[in-house]
Protein backbone atom coordinates (compact mmCIF):
# COMPACT_ATOMS: atom_id res chain seq x y z
CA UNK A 1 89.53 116.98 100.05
CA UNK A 2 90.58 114.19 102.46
CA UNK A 3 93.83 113.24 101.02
CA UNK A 4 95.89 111.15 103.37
CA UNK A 5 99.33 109.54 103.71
CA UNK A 6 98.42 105.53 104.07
CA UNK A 7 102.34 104.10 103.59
CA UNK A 8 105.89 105.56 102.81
CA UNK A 9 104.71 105.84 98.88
CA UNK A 10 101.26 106.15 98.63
CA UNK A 11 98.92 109.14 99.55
CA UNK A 12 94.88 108.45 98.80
CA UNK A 13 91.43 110.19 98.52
CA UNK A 14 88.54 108.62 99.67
CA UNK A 15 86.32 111.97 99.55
CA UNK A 16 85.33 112.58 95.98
CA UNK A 17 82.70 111.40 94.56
CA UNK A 18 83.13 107.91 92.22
CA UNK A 19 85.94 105.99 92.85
CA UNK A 20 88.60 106.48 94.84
CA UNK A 21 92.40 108.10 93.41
CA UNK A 22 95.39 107.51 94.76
CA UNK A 23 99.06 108.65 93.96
CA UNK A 24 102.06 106.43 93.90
CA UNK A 25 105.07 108.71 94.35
CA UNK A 26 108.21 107.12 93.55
CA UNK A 27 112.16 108.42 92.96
CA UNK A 28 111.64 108.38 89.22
CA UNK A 29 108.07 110.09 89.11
CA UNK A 30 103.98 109.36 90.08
CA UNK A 31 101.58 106.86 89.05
CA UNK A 32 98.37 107.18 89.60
CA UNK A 33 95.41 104.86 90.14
CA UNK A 34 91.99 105.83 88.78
CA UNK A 35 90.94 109.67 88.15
CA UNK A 36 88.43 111.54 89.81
CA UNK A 37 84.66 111.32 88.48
CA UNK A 38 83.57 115.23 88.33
CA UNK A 39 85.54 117.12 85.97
CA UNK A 40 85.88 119.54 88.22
CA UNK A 41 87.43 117.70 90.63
CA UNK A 42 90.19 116.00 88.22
CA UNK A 43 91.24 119.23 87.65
CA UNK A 44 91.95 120.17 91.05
CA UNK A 45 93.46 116.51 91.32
CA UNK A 46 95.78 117.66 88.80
CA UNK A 47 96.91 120.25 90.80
CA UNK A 48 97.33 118.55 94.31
CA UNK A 49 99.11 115.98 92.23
CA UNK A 50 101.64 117.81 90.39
CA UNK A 51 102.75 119.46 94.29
CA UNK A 52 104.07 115.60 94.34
CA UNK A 53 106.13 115.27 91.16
CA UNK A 54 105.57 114.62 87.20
CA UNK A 55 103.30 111.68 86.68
CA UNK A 56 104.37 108.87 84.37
CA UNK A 57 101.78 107.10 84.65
CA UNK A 58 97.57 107.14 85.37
CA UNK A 59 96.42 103.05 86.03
CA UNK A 60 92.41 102.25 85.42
CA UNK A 61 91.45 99.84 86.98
CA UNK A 62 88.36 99.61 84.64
CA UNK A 63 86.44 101.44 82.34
CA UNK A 64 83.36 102.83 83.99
CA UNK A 65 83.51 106.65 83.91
CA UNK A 66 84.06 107.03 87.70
CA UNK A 67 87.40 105.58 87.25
CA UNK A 68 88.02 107.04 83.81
CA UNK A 69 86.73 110.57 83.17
CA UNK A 70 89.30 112.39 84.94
CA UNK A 71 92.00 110.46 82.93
CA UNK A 72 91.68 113.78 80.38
CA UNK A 73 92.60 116.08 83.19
CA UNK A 74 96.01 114.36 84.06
CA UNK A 75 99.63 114.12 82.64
CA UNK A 76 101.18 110.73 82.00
CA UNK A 77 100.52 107.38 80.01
CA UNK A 78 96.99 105.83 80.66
CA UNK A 79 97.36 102.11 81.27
CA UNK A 80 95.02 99.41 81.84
CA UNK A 81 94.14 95.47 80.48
CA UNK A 82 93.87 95.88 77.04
CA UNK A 83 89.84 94.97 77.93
CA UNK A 84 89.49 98.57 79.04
CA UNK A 85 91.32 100.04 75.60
CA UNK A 86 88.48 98.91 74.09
CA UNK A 87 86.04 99.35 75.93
CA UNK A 88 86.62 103.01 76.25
CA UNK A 89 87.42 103.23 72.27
CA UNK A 90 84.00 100.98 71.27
CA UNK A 91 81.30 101.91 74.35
CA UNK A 92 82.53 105.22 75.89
CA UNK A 93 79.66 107.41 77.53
CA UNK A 94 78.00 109.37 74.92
CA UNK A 95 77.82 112.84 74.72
CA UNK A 96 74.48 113.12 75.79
CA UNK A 97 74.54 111.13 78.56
CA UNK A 98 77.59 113.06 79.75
CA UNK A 99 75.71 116.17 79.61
CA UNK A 100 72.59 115.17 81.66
CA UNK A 101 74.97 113.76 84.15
CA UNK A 102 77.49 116.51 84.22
CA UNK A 103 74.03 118.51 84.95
CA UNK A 104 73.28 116.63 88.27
CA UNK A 105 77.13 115.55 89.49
CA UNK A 106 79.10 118.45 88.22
CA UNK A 107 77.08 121.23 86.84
CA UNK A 108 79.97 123.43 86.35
CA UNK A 109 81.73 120.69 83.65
CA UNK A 110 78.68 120.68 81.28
CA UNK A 111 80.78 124.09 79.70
CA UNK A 112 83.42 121.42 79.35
CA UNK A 113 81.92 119.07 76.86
CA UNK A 114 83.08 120.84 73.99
CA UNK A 115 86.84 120.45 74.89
CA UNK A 116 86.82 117.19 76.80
CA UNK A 117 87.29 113.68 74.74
CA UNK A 118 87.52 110.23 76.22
CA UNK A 119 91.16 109.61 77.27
CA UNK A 120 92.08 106.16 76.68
CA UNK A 121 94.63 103.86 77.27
CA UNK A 122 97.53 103.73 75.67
CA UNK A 123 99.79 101.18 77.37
CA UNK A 124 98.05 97.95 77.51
CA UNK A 125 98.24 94.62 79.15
CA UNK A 126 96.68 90.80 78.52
CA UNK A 127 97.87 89.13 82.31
CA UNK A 128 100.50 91.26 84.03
CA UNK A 129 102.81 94.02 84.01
CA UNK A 130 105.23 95.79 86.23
CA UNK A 131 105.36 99.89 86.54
CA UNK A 132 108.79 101.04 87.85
CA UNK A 133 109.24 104.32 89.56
CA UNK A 134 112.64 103.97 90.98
CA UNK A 135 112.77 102.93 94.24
CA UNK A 136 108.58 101.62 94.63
CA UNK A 137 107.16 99.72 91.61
CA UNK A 138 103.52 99.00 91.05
CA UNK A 139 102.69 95.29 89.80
CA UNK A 140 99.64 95.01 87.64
CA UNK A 141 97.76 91.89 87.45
CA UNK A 142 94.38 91.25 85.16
CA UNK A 143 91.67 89.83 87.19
CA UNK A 144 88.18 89.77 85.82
CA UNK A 145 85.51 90.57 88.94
CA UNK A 146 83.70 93.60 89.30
CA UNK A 147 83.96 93.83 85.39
CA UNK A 148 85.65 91.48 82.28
CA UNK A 149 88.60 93.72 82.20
CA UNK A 150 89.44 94.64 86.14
CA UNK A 151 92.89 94.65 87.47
CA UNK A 152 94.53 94.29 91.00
CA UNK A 153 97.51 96.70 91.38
CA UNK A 154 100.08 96.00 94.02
CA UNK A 155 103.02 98.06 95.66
CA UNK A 156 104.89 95.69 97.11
CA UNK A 157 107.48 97.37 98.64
CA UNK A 158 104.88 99.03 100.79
CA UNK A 159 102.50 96.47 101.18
CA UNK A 160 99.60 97.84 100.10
CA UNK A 161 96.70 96.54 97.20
CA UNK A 162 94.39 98.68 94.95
CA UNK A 163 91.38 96.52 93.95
CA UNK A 164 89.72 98.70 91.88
CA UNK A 165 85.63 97.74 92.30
CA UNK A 166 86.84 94.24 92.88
CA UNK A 167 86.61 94.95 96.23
CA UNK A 168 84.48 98.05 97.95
CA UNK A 169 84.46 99.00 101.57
CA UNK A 170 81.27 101.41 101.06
CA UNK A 171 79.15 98.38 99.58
CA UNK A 172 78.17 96.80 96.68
CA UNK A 173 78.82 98.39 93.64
CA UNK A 174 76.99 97.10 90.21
CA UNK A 175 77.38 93.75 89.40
CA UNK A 176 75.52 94.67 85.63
CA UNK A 177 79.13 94.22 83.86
CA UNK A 178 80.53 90.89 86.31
CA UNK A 179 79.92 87.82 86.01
CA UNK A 180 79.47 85.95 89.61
CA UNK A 181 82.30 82.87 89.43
CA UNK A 182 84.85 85.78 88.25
CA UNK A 183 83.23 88.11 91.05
CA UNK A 184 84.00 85.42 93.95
CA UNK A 185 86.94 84.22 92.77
CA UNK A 186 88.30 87.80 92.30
CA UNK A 187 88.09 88.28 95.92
CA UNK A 188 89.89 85.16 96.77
CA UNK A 189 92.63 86.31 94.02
CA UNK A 190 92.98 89.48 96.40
CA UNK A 191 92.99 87.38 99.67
CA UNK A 192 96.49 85.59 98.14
CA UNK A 193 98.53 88.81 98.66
CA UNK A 194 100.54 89.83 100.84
CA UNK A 195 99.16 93.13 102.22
CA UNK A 196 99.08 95.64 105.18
CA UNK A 197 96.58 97.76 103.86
CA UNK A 198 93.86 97.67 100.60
CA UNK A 199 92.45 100.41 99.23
CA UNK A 200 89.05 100.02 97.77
CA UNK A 201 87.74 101.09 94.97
CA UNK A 202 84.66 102.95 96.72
CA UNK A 203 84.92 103.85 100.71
CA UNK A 204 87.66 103.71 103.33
CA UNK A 205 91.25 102.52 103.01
CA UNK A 206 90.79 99.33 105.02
CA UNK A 207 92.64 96.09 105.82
CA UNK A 208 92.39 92.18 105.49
CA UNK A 209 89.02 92.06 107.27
CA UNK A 210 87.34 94.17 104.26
CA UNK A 211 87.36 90.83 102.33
CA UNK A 212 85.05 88.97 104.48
CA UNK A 213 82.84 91.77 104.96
CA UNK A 214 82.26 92.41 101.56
CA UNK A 215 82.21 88.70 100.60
CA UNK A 216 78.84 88.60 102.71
CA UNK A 217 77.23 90.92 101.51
CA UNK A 218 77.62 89.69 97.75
CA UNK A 219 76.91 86.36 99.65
CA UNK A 220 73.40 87.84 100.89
CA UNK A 221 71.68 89.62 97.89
CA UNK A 222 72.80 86.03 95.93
CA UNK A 223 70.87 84.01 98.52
CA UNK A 224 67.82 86.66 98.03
CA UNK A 225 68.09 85.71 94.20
CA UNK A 226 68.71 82.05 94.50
CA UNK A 227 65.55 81.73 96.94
CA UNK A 228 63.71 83.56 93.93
CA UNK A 229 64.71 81.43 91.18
CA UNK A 230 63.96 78.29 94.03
CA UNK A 231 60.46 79.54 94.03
CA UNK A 232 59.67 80.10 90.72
CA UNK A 233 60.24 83.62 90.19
CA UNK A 234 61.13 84.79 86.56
CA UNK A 235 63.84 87.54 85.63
CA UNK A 236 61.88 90.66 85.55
CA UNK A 237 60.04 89.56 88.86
CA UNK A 238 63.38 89.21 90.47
CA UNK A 239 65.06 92.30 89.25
CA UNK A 240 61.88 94.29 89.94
CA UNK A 241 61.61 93.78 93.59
CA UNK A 242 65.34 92.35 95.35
CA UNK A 243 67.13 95.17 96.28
CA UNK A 244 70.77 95.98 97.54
CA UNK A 245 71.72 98.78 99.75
CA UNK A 246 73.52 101.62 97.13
CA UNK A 247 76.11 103.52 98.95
CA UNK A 248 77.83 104.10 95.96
CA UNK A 249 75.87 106.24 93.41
CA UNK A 250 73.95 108.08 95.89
CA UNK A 251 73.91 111.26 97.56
CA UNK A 252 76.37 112.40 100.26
CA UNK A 253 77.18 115.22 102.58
CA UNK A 254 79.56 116.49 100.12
CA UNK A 255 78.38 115.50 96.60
CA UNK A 256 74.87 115.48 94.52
CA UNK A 257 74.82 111.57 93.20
CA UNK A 258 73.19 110.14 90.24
CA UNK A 259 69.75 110.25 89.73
CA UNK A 260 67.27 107.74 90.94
CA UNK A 261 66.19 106.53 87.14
CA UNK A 262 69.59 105.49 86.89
CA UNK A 263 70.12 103.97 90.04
CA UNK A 264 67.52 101.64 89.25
CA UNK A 265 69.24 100.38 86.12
CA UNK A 266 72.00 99.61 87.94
CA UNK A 267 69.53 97.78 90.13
CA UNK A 268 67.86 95.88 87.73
CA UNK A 269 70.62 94.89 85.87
CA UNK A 270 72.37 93.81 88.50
CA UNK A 271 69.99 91.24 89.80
CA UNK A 272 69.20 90.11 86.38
CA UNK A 273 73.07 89.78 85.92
CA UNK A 274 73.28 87.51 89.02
CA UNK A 275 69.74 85.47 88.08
CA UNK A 276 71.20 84.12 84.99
CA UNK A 277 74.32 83.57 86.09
CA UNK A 278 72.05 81.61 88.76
CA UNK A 279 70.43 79.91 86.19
CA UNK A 280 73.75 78.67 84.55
CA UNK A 281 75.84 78.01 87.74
CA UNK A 282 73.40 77.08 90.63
CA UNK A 283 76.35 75.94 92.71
CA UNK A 284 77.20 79.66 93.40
CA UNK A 285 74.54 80.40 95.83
CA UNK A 286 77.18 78.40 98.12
CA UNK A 287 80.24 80.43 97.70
């Protein structure tokens, strides 16, 4: 555990594996943004976070389980864009695709199954909605990007942005649930605030010059696509041999990471999520 102090409110942990979670500790109780991704780590999350207070509330800022699992683990209301509600109620990770990845992230949690359920949310937003905690609030804003139903929270009072996947200082995540004018856009959306410091959804709490780093490389596997479709390459050509770098889902010092078979659906789907929206909007291959 890396936990760190990053402004007078908020304390984040960039270590685990999935996304990163973050406390908000105000006068009047926590909130917390996104849960940890191995069981066994949201429940030592829970207890690191109750050393802080009682939490009143646990903010996704999507649905994908790296950001959602470890919402059963945790005290509090779940909230998120009402996007994510159903997404979690309709398309939650079934059970045995839980188990075979419990086996190779967390092999300890596959005893879990039997117990855990899918946590959903059960305060909801459609554009925006403030979180109050006494003397820090957190505003919540819907911004589609990294998926349909992302959101951009923001402590103002401290300055500092959580942009979910929108915006990743580790690399690209999957772009299989975005669609490419909301994923550029989204990024300029974060650009508009008025921040000292963002924390991403995957790698290091950063600042403002995260954007434009992260902007290019979205730029670059885009261009690799766009030259495809330029030359005549269909779909499954394309999403069979452009690649980006996955610093993400993979193996670290710390942490087993998914396996390779699903890596490459991530791949695949990615680039085939970018060629069509290629095919539709050719204008993006200059944003």
């Amino acid at each position: 555990m890396s936990l760190r102090q990053i402004s007078a409110h908020v304390h984040v942990e960039t270590a685990h594996l999935g996304s990163n979670n973050s406390i908000v500790v105000g006068a009047e109780g926590l909130a917390l943004v996104d849960t940890p991704h191995r069981p066994t780590d949201a429940m030592a999350w829970r207890k690191t976070v109750d050393g802080f207070g009682t939490t009143r509330f646990v903010v996704n800022t999507d649905h994908h389980p790296d950001h959602t699992i470890g919402n059963f683990w945790q005290g509090g209301e779940v909230v998120s864009h009402r996007g994510t509600r159903e997404r979690l109620l309709h398309e939650a990770p079934s059970r045995d695709y839980l188990a075979s990845l419990f086996a190779r992230i967390d092999p300890e949690a596959v005893a879990l199954l039997d117990t855990y359920r899918v946590r959903v949310p059960t305060v909801v937003f459609s554009d925006a909605l403030d979180l109050h905690l006494g003397d820090v609030h957190l505003e919540l804003s819907f911004q589609p990007g990294h998926t349909a139903n992302s959101l951009i929270a923001y402590v103002p009072e401290d300055g500092v942005v959580f942009t979910g996947d929108i915006v990743c200082e580790a690399g690209l995540p999957s772009f299989q649930d975005s669609r490419l004018w909301d994923w550029f856009d989204a990024i300029e959306e974060v650009a508009s605030y008025d921040f000292d410091v963002l924390v991403p959804g995957h790698g290091e709490v950063a600042d403002r010059g995260v954007l434009e780093r992260y902007r290019d490389w979205g730029r670059e596997v885009v261009g690799q696509v766009a030259d495809a479709i330029g030359r005549g390459v269909d779909r499954e050509q394309a999403s069979a041999e452009i690649r980006f770098p996955d610093n993400i889902h993979v193996d670290t010092e710390d942490y087993v990471g998914y396996p390779d078979d699903l890596i490459e659906m991530f791949q695949r789907r990615s680039i085939e999520r970018i060629y069509e929206d290629l095919r539709e909007r050719p204008d993006l291959a200059a944003r």
